[in-house]
N, C-alpha and C. Protein backbone atom coordinates (compact mmCIF):
# COMPACT_ATOMS: atom_id res chain seq x y z
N UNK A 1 26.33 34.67 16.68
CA UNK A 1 25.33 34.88 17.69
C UNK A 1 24.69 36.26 17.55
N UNK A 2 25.38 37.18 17.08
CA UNK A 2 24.82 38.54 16.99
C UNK A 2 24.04 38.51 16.18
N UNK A 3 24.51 38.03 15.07
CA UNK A 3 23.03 37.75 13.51
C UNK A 3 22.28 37.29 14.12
N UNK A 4 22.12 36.23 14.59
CA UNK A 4 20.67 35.55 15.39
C UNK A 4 20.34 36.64 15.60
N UNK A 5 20.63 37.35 16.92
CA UNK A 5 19.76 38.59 17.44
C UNK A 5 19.27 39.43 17.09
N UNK A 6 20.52 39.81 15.97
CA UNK A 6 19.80 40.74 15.01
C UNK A 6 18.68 40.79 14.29
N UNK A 7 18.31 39.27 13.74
CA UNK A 7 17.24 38.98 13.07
C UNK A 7 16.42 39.02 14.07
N UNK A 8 16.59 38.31 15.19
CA UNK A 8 15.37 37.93 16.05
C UNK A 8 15.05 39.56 16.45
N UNK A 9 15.76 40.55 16.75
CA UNK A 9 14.86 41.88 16.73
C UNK A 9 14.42 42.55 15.62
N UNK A 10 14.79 42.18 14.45
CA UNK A 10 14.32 42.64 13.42
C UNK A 10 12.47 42.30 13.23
N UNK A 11 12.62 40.66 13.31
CA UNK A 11 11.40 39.99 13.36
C UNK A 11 10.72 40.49 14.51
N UNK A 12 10.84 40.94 15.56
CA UNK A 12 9.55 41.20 17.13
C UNK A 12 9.76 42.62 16.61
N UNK A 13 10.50 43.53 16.20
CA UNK A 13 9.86 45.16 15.69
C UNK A 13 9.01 45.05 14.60
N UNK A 14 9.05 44.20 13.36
CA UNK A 14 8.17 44.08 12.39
C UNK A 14 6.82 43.35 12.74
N UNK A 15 6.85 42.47 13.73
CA UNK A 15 5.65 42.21 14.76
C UNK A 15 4.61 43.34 15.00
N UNK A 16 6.10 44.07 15.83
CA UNK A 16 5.42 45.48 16.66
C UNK A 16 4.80 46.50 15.67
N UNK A 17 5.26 46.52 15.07
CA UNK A 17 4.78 47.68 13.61
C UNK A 17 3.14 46.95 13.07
N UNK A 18 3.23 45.61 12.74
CA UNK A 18 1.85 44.83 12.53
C UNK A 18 1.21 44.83 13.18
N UNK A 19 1.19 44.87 14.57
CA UNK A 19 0.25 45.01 15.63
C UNK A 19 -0.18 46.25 15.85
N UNK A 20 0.33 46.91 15.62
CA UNK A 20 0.36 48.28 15.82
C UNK A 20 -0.93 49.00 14.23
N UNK A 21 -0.83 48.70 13.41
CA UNK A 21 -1.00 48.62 12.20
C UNK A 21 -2.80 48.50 12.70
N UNK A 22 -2.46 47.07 12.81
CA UNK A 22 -4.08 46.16 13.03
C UNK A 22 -4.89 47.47 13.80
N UNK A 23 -4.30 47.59 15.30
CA UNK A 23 -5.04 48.64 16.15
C UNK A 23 -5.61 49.67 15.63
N UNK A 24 -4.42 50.23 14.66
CA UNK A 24 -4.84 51.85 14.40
C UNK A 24 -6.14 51.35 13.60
N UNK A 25 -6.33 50.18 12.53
CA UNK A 25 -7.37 50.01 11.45
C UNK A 25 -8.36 49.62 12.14
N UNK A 26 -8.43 48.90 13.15
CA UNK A 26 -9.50 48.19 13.50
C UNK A 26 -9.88 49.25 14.75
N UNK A 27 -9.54 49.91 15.24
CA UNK A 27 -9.82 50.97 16.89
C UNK A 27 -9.82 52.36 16.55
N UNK A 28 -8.93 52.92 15.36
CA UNK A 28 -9.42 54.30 14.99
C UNK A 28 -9.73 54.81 13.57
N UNK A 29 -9.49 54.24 12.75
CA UNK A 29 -9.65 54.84 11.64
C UNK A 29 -9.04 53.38 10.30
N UNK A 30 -9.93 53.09 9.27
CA UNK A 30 -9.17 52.13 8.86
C UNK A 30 -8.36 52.66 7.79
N UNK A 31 -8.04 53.94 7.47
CA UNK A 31 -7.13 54.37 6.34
C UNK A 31 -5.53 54.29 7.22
N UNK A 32 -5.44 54.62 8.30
CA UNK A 32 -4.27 54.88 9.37
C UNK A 32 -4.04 53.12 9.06
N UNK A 33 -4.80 51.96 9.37
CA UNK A 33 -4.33 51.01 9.26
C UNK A 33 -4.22 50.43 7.51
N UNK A 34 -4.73 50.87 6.65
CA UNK A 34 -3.79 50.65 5.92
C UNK A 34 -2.56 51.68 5.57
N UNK A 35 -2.58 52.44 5.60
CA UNK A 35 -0.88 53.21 5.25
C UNK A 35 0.05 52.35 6.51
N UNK A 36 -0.56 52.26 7.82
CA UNK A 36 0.27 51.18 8.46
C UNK A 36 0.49 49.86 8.07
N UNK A 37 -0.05 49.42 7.29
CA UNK A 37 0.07 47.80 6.98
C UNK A 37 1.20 48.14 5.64
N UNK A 38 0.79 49.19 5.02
CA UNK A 38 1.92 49.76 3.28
C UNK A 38 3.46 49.98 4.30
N UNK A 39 3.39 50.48 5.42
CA UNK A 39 4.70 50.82 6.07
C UNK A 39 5.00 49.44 6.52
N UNK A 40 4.33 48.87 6.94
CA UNK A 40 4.77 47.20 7.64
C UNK A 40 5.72 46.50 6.13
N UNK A 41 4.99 47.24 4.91
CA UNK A 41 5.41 45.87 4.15
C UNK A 41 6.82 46.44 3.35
N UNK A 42 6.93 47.71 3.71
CA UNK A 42 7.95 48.67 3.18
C UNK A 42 9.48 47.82 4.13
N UNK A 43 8.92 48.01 5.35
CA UNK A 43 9.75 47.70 6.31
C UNK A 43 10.17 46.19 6.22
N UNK A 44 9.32 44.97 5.79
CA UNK A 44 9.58 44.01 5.72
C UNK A 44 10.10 43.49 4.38
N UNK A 45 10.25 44.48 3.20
CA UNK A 45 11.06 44.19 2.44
C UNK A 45 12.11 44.84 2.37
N UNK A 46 12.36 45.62 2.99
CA UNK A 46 13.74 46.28 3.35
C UNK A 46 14.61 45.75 4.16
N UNK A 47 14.13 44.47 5.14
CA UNK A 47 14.80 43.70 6.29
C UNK A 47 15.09 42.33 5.32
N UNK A 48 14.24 41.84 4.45
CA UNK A 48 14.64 41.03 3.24
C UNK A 48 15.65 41.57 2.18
N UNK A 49 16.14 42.75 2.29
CA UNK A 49 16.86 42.92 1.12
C UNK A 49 18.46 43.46 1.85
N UNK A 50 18.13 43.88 2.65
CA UNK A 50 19.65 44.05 3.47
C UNK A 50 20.05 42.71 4.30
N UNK A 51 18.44 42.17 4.82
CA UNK A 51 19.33 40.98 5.51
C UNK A 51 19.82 39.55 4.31
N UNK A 52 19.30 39.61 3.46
CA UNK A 52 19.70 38.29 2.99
C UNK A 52 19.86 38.74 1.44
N UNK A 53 19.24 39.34 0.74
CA UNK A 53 19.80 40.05 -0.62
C UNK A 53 21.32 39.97 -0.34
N UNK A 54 20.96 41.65 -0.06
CA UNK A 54 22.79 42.44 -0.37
C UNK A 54 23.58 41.12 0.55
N UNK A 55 24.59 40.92 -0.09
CA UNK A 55 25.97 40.61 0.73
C UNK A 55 26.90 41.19 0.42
């Protein structure tokens, strides 16, 4: 049950980081949203490689 959760907050912070991402590119500046979208994807292969890679 904890893995569930774990993932399931893993997945709604990597949400939050994408949404977050979109705003900065599309509402202030679109270089801020891409280095945010390069951090989104940093972050989402790092949650692929500890969560299901490494065992």
């Amino acid at each position: 049950m904890l893995k569930i959760l774990a993932h399931a907050a893993a997945i709604i912070g990597l949400y939050l980081v994408f949404s977050f991402s979109l705003f900065l590119g599309l509402q202030v500046r679109p270089a801020y949203g891409n280095a945010g979208l390069v951090v989104t994807a940093v972050l989402a292969a790092l949650y692929v490689y500890v969560g299901f890679v490494r065992k």
